[in-house]
Protein backbone atom coordinates (compact mmCIF):
# COMPACT_ATOMS: atom_id res chain seq x y z
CA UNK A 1 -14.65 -22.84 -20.43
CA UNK A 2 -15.21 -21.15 -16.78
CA UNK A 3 -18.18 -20.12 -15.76
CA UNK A 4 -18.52 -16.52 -14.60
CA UNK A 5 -14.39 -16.09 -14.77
CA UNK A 6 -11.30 -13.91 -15.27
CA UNK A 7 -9.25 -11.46 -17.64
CA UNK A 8 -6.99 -13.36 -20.35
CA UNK A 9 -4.74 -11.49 -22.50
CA UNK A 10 -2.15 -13.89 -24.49
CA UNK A 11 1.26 -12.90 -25.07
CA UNK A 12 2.54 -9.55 -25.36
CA UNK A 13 4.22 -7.25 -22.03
CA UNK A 14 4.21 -3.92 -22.14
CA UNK A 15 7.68 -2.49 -20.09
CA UNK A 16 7.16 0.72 -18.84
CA UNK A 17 9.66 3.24 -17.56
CA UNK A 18 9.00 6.52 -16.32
CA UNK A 19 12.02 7.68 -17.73
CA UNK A 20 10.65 6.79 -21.46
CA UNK A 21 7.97 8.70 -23.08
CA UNK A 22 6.81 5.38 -24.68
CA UNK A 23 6.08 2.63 -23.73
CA UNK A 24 8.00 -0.14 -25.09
CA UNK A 25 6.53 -3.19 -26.56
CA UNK A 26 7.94 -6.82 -26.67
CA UNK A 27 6.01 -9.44 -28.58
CA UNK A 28 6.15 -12.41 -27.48
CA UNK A 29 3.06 -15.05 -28.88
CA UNK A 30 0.60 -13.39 -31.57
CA UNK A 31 -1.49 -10.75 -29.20
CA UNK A 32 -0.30 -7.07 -29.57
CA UNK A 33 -1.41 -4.38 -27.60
CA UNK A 34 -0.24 -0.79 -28.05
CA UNK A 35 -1.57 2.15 -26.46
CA UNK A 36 1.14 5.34 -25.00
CA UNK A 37 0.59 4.13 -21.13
CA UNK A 38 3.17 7.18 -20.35
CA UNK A 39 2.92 8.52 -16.71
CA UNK A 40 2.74 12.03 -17.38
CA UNK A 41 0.37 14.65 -18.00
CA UNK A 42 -0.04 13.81 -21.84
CA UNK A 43 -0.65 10.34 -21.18
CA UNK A 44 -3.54 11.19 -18.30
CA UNK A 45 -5.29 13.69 -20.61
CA UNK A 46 -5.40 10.72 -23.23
CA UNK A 47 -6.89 8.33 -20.63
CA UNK A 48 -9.38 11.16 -19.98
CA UNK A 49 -10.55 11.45 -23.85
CA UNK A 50 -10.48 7.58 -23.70
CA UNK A 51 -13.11 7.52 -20.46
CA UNK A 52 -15.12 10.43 -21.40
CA UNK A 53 -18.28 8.59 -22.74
CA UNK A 54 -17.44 5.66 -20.19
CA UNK A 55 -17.69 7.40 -16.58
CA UNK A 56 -19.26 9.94 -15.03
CA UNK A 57 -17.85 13.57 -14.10
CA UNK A 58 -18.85 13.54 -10.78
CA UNK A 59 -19.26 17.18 -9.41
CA UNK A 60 -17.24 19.21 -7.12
CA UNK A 61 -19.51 19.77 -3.77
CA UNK A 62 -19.31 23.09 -2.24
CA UNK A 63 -20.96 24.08 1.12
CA UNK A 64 -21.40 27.14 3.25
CA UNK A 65 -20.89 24.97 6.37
CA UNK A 66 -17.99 23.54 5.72
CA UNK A 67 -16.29 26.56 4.12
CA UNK A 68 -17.24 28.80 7.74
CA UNK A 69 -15.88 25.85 10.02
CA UNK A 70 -12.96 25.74 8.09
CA UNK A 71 -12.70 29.48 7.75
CA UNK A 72 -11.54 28.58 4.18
CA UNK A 73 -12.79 26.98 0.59
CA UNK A 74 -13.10 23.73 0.18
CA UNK A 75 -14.45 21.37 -2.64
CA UNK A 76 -15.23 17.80 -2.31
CA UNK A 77 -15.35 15.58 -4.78
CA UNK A 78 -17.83 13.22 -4.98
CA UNK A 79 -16.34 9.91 -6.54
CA UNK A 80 -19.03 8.24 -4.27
CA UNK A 81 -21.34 9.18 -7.62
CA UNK A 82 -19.43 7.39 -10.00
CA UNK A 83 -20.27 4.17 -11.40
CA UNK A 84 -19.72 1.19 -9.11
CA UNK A 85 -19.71 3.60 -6.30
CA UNK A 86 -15.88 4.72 -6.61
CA UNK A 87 -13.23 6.40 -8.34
CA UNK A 88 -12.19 2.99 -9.22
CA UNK A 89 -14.46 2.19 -12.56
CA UNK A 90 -11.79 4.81 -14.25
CA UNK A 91 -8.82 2.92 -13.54
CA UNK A 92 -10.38 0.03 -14.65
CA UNK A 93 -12.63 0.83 -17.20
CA UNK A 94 -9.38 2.14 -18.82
CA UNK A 95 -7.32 -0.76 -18.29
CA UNK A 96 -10.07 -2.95 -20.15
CA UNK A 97 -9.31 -0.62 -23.36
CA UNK A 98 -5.94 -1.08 -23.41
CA UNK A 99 -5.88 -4.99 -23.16
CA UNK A 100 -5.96 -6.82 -26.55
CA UNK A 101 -9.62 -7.00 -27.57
CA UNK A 102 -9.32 -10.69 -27.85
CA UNK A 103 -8.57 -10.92 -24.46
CA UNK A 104 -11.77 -13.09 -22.56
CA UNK A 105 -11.17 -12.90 -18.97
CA UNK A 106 -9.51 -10.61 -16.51
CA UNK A 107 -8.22 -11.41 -12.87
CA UNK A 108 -7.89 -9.18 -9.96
CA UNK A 109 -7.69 -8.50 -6.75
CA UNK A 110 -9.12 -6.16 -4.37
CA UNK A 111 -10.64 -5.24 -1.26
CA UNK A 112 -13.43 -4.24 -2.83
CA UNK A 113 -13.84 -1.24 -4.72
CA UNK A 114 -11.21 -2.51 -7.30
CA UNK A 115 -13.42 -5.66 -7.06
CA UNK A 116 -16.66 -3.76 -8.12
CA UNK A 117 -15.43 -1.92 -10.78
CA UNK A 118 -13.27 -4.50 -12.66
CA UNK A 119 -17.00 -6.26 -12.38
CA UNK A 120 -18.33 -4.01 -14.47
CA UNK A 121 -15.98 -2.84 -16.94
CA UNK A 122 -15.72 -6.62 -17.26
CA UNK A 123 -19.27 -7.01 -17.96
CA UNK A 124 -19.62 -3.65 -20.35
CA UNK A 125 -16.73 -5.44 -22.44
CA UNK A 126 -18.31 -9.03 -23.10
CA UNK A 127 -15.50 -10.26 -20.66
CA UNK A 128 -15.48 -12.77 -17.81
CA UNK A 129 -13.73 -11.70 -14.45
CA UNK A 130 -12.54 -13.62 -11.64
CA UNK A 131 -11.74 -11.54 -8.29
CA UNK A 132 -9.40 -12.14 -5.12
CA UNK A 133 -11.32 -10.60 -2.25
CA UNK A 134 -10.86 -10.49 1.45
CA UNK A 135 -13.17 -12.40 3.64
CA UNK A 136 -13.50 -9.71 5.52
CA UNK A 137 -14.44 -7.73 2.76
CA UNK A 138 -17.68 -5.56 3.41
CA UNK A 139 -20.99 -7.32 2.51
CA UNK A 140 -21.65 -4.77 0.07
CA UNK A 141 -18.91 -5.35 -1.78
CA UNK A 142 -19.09 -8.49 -1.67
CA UNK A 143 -22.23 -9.01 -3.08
CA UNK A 144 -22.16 -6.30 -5.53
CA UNK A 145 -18.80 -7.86 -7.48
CA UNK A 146 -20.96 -11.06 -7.28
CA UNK A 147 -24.07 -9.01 -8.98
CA UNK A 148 -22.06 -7.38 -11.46
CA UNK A 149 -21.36 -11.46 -12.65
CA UNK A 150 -17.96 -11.44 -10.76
CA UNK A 151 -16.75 -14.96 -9.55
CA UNK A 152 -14.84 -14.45 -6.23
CA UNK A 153 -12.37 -16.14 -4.35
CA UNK A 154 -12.16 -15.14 -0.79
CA UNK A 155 -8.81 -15.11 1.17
CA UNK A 156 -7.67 -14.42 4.21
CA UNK A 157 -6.20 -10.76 5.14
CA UNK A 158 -4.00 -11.33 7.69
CA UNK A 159 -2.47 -14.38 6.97
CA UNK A 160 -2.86 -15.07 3.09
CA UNK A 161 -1.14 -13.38 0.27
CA UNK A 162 -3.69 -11.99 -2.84
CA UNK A 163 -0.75 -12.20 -5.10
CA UNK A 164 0.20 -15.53 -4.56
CA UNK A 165 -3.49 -16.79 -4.78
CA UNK A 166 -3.90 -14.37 -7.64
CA UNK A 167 -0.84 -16.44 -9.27
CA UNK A 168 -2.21 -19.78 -8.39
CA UNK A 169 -6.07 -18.77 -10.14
CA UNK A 170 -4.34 -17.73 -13.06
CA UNK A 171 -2.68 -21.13 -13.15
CA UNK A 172 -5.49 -22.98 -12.57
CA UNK A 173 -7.10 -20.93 -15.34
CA UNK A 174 -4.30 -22.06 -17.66
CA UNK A 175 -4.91 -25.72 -16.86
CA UNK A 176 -8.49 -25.71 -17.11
CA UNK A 177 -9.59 -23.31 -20.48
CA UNK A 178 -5.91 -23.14 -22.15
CA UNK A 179 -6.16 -19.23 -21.89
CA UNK A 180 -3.90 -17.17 -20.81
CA UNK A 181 -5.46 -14.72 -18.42
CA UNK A 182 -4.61 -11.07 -17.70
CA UNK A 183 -4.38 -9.44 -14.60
CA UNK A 184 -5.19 -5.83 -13.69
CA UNK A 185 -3.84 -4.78 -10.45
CA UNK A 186 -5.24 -2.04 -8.52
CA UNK A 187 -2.75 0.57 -8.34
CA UNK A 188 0.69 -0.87 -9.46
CA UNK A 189 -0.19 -0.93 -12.87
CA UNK A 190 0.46 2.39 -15.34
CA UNK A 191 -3.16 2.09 -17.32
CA UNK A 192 -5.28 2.21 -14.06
CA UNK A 193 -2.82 4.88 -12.58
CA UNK A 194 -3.91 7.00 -15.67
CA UNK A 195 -7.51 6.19 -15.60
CA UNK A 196 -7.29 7.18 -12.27
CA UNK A 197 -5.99 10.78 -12.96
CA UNK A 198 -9.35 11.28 -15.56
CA UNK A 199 -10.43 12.33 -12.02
CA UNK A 200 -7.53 15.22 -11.57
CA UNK A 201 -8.43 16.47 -15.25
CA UNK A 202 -11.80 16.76 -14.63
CA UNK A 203 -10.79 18.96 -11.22
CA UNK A 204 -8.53 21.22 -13.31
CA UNK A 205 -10.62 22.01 -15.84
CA UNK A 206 -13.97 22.83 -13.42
CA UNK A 207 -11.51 24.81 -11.18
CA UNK A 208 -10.19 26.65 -13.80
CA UNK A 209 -13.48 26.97 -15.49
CA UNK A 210 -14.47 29.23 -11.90
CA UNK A 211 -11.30 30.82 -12.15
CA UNK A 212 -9.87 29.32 -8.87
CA UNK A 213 -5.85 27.87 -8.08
CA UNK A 214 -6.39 25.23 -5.38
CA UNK A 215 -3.89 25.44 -2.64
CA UNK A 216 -4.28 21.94 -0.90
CA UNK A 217 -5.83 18.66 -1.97
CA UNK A 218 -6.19 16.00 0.30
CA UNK A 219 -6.26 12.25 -1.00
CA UNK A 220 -6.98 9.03 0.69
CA UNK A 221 -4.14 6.19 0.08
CA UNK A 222 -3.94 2.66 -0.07
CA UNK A 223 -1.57 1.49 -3.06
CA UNK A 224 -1.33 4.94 -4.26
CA UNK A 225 -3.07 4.68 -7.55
CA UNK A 226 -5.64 7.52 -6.88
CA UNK A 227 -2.99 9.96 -5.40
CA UNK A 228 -0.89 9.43 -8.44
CA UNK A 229 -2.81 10.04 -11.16
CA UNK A 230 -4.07 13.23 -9.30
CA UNK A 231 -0.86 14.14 -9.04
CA UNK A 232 0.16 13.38 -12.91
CA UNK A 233 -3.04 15.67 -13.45
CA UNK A 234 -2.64 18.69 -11.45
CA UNK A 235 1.07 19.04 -10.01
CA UNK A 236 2.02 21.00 -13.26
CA UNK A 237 -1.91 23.02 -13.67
CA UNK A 238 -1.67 23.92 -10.12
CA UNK A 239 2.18 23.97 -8.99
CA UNK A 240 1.43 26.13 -5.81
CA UNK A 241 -0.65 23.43 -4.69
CA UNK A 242 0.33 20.96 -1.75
CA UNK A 243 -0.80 17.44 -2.07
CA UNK A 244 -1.22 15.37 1.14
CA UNK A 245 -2.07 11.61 1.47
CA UNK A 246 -4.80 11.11 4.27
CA UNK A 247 -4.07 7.44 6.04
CA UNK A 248 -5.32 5.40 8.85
CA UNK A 249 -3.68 5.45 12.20
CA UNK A 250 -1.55 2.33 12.10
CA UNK A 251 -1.55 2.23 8.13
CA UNK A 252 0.21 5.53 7.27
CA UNK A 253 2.64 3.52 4.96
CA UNK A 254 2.92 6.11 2.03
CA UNK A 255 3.08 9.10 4.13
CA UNK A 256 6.07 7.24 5.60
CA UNK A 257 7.62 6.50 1.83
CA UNK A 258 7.15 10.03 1.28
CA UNK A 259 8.88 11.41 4.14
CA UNK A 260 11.50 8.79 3.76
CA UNK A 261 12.22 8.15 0.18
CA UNK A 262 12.42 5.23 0.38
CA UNK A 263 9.15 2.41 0.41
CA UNK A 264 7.99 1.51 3.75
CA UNK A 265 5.84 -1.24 4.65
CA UNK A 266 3.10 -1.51 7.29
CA UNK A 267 3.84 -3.76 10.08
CA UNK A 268 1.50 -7.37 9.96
CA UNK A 269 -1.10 -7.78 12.09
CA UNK A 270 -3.41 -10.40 13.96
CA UNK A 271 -6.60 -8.66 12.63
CA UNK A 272 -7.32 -5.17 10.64
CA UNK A 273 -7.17 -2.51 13.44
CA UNK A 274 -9.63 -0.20 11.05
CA UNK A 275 -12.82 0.55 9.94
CA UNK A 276 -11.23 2.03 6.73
CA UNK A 277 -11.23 -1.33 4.89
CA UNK A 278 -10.26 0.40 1.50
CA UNK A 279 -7.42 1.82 2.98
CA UNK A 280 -5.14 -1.27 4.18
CA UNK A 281 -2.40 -2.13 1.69
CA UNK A 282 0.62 -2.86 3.32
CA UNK A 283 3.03 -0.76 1.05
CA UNK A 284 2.96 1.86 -1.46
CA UNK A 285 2.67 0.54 -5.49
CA UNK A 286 6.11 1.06 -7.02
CA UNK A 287 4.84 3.54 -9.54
CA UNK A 288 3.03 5.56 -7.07
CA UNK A 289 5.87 6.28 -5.09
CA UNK A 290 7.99 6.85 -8.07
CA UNK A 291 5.38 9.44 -9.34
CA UNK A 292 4.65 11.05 -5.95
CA UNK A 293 7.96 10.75 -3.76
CA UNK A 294 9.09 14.29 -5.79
CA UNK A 295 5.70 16.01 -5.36
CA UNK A 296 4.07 14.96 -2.26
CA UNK A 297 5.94 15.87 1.47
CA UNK A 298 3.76 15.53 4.40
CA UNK A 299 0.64 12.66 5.14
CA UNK A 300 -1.83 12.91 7.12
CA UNK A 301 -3.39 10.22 9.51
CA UNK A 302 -6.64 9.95 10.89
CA UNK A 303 -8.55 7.64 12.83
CA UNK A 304 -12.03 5.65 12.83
CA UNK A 305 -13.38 8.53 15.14
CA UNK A 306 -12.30 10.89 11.90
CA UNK A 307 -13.55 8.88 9.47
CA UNK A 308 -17.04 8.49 10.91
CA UNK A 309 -17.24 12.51 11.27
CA UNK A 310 -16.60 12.35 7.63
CA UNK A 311 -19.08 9.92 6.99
CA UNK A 312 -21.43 11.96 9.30
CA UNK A 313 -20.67 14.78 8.00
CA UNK A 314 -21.20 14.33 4.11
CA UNK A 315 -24.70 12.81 4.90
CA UNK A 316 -26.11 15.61 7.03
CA UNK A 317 -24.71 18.38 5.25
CA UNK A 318 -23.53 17.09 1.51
CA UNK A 319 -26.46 14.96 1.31
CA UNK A 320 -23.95 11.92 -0.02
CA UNK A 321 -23.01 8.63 1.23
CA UNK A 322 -19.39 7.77 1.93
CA UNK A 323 -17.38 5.09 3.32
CA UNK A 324 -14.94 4.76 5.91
CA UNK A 325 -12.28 5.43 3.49
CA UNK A 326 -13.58 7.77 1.53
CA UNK A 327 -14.64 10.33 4.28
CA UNK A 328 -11.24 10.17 6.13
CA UNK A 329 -9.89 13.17 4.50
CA UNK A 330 -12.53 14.67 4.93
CA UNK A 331 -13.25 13.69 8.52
CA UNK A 332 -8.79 14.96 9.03
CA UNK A 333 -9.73 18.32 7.77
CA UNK A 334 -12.88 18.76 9.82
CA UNK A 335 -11.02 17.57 13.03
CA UNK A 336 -8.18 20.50 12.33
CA UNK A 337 -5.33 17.64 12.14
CA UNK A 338 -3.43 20.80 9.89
CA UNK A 339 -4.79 24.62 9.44
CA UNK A 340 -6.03 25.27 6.12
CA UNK A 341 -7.60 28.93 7.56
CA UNK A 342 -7.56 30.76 4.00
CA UNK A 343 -6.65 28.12 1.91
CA UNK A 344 -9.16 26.89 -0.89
CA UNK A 345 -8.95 22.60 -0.26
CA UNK A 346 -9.75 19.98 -2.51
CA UNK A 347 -10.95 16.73 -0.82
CA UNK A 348 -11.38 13.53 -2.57
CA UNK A 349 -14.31 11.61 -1.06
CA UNK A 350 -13.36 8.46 -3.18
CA UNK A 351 -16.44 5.87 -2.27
CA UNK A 352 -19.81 5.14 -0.92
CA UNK A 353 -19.30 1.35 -0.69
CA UNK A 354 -20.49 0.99 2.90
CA UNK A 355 -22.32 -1.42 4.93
CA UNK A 356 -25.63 -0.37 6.30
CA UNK A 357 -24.18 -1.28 9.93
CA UNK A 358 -21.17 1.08 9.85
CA UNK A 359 -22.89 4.13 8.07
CA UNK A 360 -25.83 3.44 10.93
CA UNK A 361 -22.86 3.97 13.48
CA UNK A 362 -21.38 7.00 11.74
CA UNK A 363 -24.81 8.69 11.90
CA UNK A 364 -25.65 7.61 15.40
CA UNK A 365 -22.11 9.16 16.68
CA UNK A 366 -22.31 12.80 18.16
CA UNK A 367 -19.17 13.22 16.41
CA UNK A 368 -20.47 15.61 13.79
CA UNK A 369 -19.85 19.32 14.35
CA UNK A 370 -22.23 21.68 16.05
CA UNK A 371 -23.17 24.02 13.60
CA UNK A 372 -25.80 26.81 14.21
């Protein structure tokens, strides 16, 4: 047995298709694990009833400030306040429910925030967890997988693949403990996707509880798993509503896809040319851009000067802590990258996983706006 180790599930594959309302289910050894994984707005509201007693429904921030500079609504919300510090612990809090209960380790891999929150929904279930993380990884996150009883193998970014080394762990995992382990990706994979949307229900339903259509919600993107649960959530609530991915300058792969149709990749680099370390995958999940390339039209890009207004931002005047990542769409709308003049916004500020060092320089920048 492994000490401190990874997901195992032995033996059956669940196929989805989009196309299906079902999943279907082929057995294979003597595990059998059935839950409806389907990626529309039946199977999100069932991922939300699943999570209810598991996460937290974080609130919907309002502020005079922001609504008079952007001479509009807008309503952020605050995934920073969820458990392991981002949206994350839904996608895979619900993933861990809908493995087979006999399972005894999980695997994944992550930049961090996936990291974290497999962690801990790893932990809550009596299960052992092995992560793939960056070495470049923030410190936080780093030692906060670690805390939650994580073991971690670091990589490198730039010129090591996660999936490959993922592969290789859960061979060596084989080899050494004769279980088979399971991994849960962080956006590619249709349970997380609809953990993920438990977010977009709990939107609808606080919107609609103050009587109010949203006309524009901006998401941060990496894989896509956020963005497309969101959008399984609230494209049919709220059809009027326009849904833009926020990106990094340099990283704006899924805004790309979108405008494309077709998958685009981000070209490799020497070193990450970002302070938005959450938001560097180098293409769109193939389920995201299934679910989103019929929805979602424009992206938006911002850059490390955005995010840190964000970041500044939020603390002065939300009174919450957000990472690079998670403030850039908020940091896009404050720097007027599109007019939303009239519009009532939703902004996703998806995590508060930040290093002491960069939220220091966020707060020290005079980046934040003058407001009298």
């Amino acid at each position: 047995r492994m000490e401190n180790s990874v997901l195992f599930v032995c033996g059956t594959f669940l196929h989805h298709d989009l196309k299906l309302k079902r999943s279907r289910i082929c057995r294979t050894q003597h595990v059998l694990y059935c839950l409806d994984l389907s990626l529309d707005e039946f199977g999100v509201h069932r991922a939300y009833k699943r999570l209810q007693n598991v996460v937290v429904h974080t609130p919907l921030l309002e502020n005079v400030f922001l609504n008079e500079l952007v001479n509009g609504r807008v309503f952020i919300k605050a995934e920073c306040l969820q458990k392991s510090g981002s949206f994350k612990f839904r996608g895979a809090s619900h993933a861990m429910v809908t493995i087979a209960k006999d399972a005894s380790h999980v695997v994944a891999f992550s930049s961090g925030n996936h990291a974290q929150a497999v962690a801990l929904a790893a932990r809550n279930h009596d299960k052992l967890a092995t992560i793939i993380m960056p070495s470049d990884a923030p410190m936080t996150k780093l030692m906060n997988t670690k805390a939650y009883g994580a073991n971690i193998v670091l990589y490198d970014r730039i010129s090591d693949s996660r999936e490959e080394l993922a592969q290789h762990t859960m061979d060596l995992i084989r080899m050494q403990s004769g279980i088979e382990p399971t991994l849960i990706k962080p956006f590619d994979e249709p349970a997380v996707i609809l953990g993920q949307g438990s977010a977009g229900v709990e939107i609808g339903n606080d919107l609609e509880s103050l009587g109010i259509s949203p006309d524009v919600l901006l998401c941060c993107v990496s894989g896509g798993g956020l963005i497309s649960g969101l959008t399984i959530a609230l494209n049919k609530k709220f059809p009027q509503m326009k849904i833009h991915c926020v990106e990094p300058d340099g990283y704006d792969d899924f805004g790309r896809s979108m405008e494309s149709g077709f998958i685009q990749r981000n070209r490799k680099r020497s070193k990450s040319e970002s302070i938005c370390d959450a938001l560097l995958s180098p293409h769109p999940g193939k389920y995201p851009f299934q679910v989103c390339s019929p929805v979602i039209q424009k992206g938006l890009r911002g850059s490390d000067e955005d995010a840190r207004l964000g970041m500044h931002f939020a603390w002065k005047y939300l009174k919450i802590v957000l990472e690079p990542g998670g403030a850039l769409p908020l940091g896009v709308l404050l720097s007027k990258k599109m007019d939303f003049q009239g519009k009532t916004v939703v902004v996703m500020a998806s995590g508060g996983n930040v290093d002491p060092e960069i939220f220091q320089s966020a707060l020290n920048s005079l980046l934040s706006p003058n407001i009298s």
